[in-house]
PDB file of N, CA and C in Angstrom:
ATOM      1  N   UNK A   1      12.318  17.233  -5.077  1.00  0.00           N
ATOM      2  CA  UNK A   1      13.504  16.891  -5.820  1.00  0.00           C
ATOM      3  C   UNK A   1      13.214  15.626  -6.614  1.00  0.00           C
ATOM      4  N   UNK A   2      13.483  15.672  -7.934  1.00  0.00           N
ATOM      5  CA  UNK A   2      13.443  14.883  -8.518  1.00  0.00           C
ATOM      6  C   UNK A   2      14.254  13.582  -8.524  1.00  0.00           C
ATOM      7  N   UNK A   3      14.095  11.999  -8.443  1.00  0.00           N
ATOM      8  CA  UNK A   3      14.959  10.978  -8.705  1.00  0.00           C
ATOM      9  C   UNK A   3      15.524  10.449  -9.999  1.00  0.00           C
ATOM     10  N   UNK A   4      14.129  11.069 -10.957  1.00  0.00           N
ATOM     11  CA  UNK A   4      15.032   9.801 -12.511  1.00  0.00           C
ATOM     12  C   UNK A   4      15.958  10.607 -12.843  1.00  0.00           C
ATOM     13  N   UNK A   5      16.291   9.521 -13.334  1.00  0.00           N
ATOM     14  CA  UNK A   5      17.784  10.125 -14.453  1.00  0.00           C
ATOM     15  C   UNK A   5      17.389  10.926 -15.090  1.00  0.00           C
ATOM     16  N   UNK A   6      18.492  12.083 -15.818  1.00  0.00           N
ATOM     17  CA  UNK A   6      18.008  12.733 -16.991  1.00  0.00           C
ATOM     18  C   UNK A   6      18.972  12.396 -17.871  1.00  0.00           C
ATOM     19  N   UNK A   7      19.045  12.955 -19.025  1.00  0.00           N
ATOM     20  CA  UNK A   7      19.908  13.335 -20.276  1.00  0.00           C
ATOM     21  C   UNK A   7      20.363  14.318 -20.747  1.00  0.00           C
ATOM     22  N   UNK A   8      21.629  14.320 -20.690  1.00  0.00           N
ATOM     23  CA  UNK A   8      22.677  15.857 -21.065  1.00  0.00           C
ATOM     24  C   UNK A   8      22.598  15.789 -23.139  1.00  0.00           C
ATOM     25  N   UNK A   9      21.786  16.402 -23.424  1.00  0.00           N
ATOM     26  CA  UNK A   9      22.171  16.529 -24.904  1.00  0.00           C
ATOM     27  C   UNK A   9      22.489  17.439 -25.526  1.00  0.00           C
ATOM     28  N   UNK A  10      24.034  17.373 -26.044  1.00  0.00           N
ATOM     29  CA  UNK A  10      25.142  18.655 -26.523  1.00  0.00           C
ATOM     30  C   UNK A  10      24.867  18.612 -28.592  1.00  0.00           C
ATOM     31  N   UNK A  11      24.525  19.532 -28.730  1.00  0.00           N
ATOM     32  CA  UNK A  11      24.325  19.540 -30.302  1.00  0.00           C
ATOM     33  C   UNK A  11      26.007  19.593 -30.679  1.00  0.00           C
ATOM     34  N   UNK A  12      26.684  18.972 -31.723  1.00  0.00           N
ATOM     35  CA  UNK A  12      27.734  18.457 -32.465  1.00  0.00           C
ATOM     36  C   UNK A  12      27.618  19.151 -33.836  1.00  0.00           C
ATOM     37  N   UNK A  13      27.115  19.165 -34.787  1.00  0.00           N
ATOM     38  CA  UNK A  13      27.281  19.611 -35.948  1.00  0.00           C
ATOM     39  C   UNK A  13      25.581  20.418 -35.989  1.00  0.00           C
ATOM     40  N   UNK A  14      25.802  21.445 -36.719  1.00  0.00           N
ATOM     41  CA  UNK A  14      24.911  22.684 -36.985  1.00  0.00           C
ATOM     42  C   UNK A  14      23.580  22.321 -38.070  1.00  0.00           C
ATOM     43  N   UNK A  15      22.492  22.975 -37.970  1.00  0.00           N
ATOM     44  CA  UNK A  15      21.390  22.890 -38.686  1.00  0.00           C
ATOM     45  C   UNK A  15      21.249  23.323 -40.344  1.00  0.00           C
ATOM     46  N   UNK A  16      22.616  23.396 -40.481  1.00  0.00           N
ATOM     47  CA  UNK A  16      22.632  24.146 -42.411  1.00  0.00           C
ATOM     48  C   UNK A  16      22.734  23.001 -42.925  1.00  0.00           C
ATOM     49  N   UNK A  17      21.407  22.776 -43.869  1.00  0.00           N
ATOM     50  CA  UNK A  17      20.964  21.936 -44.780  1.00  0.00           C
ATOM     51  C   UNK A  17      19.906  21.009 -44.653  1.00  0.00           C
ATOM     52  N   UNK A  18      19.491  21.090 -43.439  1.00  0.00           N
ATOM     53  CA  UNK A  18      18.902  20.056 -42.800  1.00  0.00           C
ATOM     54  C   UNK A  18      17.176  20.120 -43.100  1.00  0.00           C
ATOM     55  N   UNK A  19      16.449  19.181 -43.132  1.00  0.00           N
ATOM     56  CA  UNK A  19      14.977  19.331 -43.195  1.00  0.00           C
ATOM     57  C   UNK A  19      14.569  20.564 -41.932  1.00  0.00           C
ATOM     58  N   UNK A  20      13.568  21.222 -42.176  1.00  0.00           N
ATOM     59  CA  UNK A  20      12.641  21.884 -40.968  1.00  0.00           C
ATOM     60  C   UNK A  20      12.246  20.995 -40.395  1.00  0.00           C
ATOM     61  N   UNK A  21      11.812  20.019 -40.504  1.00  0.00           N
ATOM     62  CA  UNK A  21      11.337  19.223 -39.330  1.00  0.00           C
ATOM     63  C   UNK A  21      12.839  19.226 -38.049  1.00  0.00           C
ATOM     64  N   UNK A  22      13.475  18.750 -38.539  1.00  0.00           N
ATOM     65  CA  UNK A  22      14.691  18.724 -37.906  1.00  0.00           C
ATOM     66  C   UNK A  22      14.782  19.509 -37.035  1.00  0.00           C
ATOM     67  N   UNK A  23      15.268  20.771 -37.563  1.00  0.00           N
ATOM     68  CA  UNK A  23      15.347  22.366 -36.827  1.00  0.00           C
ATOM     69  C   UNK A  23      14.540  22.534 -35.872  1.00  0.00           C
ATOM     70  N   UNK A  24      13.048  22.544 -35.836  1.00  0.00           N
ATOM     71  CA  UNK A  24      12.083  22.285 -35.277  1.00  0.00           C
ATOM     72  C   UNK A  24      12.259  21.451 -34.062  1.00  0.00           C
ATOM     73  N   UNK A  25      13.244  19.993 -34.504  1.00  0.00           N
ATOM     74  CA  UNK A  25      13.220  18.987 -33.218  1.00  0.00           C
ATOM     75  C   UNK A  25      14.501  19.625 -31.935  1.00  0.00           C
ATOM     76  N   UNK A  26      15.528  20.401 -32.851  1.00  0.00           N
ATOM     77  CA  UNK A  26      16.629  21.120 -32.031  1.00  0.00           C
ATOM     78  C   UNK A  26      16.324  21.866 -31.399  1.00  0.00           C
ATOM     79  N   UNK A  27      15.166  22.809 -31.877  1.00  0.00           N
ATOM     80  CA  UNK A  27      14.730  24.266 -31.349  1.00  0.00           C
ATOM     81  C   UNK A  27      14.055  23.647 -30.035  1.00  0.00           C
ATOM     82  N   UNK A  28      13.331  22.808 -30.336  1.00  0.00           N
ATOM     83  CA  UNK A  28      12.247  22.163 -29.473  1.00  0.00           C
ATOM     84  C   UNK A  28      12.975  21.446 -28.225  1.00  0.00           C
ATOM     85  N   UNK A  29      14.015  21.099 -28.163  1.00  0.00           N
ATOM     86  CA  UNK A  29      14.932  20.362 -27.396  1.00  0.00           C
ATOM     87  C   UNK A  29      15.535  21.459 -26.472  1.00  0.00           C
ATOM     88  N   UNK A  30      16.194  22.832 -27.648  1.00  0.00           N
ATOM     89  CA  UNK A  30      16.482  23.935 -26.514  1.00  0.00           C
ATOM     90  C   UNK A  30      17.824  23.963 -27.081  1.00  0.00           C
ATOM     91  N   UNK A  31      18.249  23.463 -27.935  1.00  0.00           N
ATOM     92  CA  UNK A  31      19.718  23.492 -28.755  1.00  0.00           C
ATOM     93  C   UNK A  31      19.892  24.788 -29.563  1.00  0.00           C
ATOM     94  N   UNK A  32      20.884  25.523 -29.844  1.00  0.00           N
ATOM     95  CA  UNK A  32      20.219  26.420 -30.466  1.00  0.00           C
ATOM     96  C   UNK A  32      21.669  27.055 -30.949  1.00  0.00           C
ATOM     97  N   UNK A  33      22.439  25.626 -31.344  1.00  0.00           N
ATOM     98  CA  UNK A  33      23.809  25.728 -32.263  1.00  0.00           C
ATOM     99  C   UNK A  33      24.801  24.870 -31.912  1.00  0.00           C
ATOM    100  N   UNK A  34      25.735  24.453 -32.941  1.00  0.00           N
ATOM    101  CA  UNK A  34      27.086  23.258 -32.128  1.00  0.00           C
ATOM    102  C   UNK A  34      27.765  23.901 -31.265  1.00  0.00           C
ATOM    103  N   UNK A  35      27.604  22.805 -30.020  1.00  0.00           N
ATOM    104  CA  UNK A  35      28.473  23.409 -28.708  1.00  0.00           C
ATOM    105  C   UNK A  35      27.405  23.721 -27.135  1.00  0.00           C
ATOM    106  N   UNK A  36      26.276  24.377 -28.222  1.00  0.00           N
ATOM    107  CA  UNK A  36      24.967  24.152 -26.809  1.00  0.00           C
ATOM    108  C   UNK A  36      24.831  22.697 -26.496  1.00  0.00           C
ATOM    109  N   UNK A  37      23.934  22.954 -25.254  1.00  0.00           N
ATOM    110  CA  UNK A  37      23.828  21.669 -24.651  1.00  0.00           C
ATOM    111  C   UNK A  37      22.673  22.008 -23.131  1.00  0.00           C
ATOM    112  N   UNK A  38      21.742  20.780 -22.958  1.00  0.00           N
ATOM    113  CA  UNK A  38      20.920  21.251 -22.275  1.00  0.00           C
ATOM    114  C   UNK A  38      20.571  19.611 -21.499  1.00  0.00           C
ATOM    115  N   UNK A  39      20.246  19.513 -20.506  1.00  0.00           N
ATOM    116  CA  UNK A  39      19.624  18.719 -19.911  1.00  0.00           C
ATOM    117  C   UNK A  39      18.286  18.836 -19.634  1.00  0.00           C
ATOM    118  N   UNK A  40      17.820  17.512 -20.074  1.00  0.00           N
ATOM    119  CA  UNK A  40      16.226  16.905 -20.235  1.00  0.00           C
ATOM    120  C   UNK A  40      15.984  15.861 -19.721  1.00  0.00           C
ATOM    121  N   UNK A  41      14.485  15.720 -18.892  1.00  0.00           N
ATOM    122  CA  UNK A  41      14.253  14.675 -18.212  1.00  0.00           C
ATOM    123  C   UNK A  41      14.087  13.290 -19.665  1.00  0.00           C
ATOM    124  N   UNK A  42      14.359  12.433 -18.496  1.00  0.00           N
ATOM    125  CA  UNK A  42      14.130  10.913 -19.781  1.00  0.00           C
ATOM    126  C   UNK A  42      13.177  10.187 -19.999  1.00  0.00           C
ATOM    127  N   UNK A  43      12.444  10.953 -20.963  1.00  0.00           N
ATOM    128  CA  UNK A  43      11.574  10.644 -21.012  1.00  0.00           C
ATOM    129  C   UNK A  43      10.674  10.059 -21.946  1.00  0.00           C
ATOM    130  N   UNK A  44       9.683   8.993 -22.749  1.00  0.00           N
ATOM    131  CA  UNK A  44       9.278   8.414 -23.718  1.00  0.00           C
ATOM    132  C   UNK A  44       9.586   9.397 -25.337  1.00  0.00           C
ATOM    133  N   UNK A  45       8.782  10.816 -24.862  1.00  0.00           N
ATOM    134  CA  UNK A  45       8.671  11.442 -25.916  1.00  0.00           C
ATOM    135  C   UNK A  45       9.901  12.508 -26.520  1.00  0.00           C
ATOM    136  N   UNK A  46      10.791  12.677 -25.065  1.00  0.00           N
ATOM    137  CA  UNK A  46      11.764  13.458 -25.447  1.00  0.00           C
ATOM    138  C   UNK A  46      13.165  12.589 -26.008  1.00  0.00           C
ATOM    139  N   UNK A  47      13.020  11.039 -25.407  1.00  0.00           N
ATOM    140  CA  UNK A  47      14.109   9.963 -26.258  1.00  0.00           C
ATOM    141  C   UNK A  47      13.376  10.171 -27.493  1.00  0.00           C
ATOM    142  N   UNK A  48      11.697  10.092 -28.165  1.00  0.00           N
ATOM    143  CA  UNK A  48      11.762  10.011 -29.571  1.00  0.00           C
ATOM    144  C   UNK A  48      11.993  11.170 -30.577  1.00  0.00           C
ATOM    145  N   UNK A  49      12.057  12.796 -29.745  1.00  0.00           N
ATOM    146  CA  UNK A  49      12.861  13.591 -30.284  1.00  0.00           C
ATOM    147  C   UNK A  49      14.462  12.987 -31.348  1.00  0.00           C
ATOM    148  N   UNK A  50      14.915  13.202 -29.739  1.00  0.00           N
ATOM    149  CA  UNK A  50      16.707  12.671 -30.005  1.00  0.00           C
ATOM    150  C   UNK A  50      16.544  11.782 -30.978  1.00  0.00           C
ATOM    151  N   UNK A  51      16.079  11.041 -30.945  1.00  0.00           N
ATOM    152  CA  UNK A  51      16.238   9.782 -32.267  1.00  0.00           C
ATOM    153  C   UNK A  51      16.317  10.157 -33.482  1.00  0.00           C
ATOM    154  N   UNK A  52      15.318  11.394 -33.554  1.00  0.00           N
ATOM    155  CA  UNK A  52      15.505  11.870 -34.889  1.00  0.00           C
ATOM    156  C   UNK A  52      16.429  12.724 -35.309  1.00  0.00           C
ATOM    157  N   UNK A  53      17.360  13.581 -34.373  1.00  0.00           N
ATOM    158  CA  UNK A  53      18.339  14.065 -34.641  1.00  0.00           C
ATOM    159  C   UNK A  53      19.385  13.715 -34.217  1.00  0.00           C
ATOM    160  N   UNK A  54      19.911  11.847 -33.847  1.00  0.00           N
ATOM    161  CA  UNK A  54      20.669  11.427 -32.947  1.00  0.00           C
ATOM    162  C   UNK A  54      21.789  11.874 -34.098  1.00  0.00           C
ATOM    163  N   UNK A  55      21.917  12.284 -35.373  1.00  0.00           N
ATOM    164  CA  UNK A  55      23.344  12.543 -35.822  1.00  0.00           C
ATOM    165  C   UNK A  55      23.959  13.689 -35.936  1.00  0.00           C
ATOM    166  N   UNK A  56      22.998  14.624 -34.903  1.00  0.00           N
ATOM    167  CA  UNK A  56      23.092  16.071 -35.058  1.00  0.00           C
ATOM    168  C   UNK A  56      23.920  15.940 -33.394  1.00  0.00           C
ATOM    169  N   UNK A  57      23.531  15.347 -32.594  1.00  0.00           N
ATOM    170  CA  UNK A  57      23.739  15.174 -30.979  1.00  0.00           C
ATOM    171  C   UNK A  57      24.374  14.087 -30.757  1.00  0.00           C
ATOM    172  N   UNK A  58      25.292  14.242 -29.464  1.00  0.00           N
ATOM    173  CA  UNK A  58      25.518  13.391 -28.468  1.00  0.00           C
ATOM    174  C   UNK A  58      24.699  13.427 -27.466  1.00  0.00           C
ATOM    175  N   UNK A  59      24.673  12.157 -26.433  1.00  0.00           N
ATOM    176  CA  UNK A  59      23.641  12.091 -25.796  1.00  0.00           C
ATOM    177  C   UNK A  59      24.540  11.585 -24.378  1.00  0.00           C
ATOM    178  N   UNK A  60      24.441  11.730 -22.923  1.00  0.00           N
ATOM    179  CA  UNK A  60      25.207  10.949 -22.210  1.00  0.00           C
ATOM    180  C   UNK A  60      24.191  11.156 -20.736  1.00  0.00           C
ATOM    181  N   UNK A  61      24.008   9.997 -20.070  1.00  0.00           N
ATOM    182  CA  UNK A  61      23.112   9.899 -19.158  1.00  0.00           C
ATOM    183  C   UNK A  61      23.441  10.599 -17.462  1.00  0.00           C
ATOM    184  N   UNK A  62      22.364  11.131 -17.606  1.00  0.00           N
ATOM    185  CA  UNK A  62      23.358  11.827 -15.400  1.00  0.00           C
ATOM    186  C   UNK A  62      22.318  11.689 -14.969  1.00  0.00           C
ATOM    187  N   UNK A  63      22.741  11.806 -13.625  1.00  0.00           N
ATOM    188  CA  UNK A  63      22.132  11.634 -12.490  1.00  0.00           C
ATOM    189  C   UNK A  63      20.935  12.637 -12.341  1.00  0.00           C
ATOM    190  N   UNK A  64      20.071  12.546 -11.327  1.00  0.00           N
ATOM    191  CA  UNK A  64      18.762  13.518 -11.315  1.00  0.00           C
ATOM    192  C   UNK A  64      19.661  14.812 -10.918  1.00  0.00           C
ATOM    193  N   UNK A  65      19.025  15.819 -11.157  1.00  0.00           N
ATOM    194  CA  UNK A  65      19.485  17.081 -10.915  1.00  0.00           C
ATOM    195  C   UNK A  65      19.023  17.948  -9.687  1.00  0.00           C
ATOM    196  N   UNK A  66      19.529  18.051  -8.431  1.00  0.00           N
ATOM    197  CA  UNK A  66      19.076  18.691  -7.214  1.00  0.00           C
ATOM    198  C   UNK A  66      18.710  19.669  -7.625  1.00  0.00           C
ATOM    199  N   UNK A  67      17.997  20.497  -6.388  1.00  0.00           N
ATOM    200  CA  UNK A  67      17.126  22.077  -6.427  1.00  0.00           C
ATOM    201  C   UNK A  67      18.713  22.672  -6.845  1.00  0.00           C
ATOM    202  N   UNK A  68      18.523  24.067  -7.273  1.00  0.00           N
ATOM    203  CA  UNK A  68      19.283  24.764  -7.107  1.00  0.00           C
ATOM    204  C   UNK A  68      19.956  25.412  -5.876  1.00  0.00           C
ATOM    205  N   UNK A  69      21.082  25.009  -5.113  1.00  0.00           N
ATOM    206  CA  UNK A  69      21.862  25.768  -4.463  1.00  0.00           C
ATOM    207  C   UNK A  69      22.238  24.885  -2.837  1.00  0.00           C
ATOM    208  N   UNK A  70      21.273  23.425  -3.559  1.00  0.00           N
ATOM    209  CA  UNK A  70      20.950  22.633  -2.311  1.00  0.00           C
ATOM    210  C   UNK A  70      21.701  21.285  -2.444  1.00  0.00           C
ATOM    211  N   UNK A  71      22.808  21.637  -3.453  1.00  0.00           N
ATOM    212  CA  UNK A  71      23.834  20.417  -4.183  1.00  0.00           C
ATOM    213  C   UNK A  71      24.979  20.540  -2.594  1.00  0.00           C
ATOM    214  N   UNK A  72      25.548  19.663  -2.002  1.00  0.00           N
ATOM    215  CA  UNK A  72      26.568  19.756  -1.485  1.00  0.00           C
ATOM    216  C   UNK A  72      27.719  20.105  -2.071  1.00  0.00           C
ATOM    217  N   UNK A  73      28.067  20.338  -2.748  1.00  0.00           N
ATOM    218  CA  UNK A  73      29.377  21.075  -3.497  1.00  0.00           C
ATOM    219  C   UNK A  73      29.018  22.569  -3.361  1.00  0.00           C
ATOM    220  N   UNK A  74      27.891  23.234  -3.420  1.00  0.00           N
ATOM    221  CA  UNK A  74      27.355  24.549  -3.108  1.00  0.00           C
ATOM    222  C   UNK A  74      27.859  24.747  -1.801  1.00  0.00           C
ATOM    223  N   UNK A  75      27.574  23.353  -0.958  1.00  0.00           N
ATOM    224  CA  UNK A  75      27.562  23.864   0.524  1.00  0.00           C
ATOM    225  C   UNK A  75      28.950  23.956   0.820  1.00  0.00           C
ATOM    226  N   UNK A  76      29.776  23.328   0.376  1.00  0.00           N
ATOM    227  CA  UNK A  76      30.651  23.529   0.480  1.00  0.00           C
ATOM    228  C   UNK A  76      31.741  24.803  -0.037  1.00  0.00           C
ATOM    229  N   UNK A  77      31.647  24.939  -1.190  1.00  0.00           N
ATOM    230  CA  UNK A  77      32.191  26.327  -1.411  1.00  0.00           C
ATOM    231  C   UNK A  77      31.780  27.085  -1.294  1.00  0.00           C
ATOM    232  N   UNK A  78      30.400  27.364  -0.534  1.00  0.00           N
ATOM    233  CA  UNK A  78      30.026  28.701   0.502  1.00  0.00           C
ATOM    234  C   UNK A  78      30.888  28.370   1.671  1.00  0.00           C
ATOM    235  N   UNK A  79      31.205  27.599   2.295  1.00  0.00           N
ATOM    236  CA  UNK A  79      31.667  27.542   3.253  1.00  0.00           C
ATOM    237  C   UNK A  79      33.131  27.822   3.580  1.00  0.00           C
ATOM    238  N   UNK A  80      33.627  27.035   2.349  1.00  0.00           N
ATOM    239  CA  UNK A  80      35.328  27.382   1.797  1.00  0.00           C
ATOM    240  C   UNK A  80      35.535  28.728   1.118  1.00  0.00           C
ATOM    241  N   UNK A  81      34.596  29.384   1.112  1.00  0.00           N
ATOM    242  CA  UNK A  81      35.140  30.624   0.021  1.00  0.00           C
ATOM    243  C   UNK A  81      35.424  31.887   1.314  1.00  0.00           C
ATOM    244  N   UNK A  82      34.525  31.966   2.564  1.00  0.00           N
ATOM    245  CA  UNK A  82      35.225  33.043   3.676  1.00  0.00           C
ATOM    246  C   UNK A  82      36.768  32.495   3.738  1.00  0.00           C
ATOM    247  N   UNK A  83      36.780  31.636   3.917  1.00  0.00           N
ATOM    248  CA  UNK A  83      38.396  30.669   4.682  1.00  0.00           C
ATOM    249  C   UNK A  83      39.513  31.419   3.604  1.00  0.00           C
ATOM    250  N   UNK A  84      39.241  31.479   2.395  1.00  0.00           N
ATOM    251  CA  UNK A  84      40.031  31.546   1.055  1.00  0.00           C
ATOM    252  C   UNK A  84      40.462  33.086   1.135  1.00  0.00           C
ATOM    253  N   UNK A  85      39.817  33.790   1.930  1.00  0.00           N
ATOM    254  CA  UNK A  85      40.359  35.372   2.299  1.00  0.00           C
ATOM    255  C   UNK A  85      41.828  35.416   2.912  1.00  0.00           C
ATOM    256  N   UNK A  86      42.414  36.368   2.710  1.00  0.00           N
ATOM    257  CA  UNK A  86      43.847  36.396   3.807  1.00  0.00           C
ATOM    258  C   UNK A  86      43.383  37.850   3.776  1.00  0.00           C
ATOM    259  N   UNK A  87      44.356  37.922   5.191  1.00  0.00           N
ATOM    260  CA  UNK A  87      43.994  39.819   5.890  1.00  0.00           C
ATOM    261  C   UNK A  87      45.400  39.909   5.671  1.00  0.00           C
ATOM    262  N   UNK A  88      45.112  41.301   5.497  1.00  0.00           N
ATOM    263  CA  UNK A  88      46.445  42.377   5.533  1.00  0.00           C
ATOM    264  C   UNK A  88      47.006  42.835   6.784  1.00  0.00           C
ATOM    265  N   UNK A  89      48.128  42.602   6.731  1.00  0.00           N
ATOM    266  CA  UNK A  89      48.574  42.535   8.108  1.00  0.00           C
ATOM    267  C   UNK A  89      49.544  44.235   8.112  1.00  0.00           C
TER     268      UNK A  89
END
């Protein structure tokens, strides 16, 4: 499991008009229209991405991201979701 931080980056306005290089830096990021959004580790080369399309993106910092399925909120609504049944009486 990983500790560093990562970065949630949500694309905001769309790639019409824009240099190819650009497009290239969105595609490359994993954006792939306004409204996607992807989390990336933080890292030297992937902050100097963002920089170049910081007016295409928002950017907002989170926490490291657990394995999949091994988050306590998982454990918990496996646990709460039998309880959430009612029987027919």
């Amino acid at each position: 499991m990983s500790t560093e931080p990562r970065l949630l980056v949500r694309q905001c306005k769309g790639m019409a008009g824009r240099p190819w290089q650009q497009r290239l830096i969105l595609k490359g990021l994993g954006l792939n229209g306004p409204g996607s959004e992807v989390t990336v580790a933080n890292e030297r080369a992937i902050r100097g991405m963002i920089r170049k399309v910081l007016h295409l993106v928002t950017v907002e910092e989170v926490g490291a991201v657990p394995a999949a399925g091994k988050t306590p909120a998982a454990k918990a609504s496996a646990k709460a979701a039998p309880a959430a049944k009612k029987v027919k009486s």
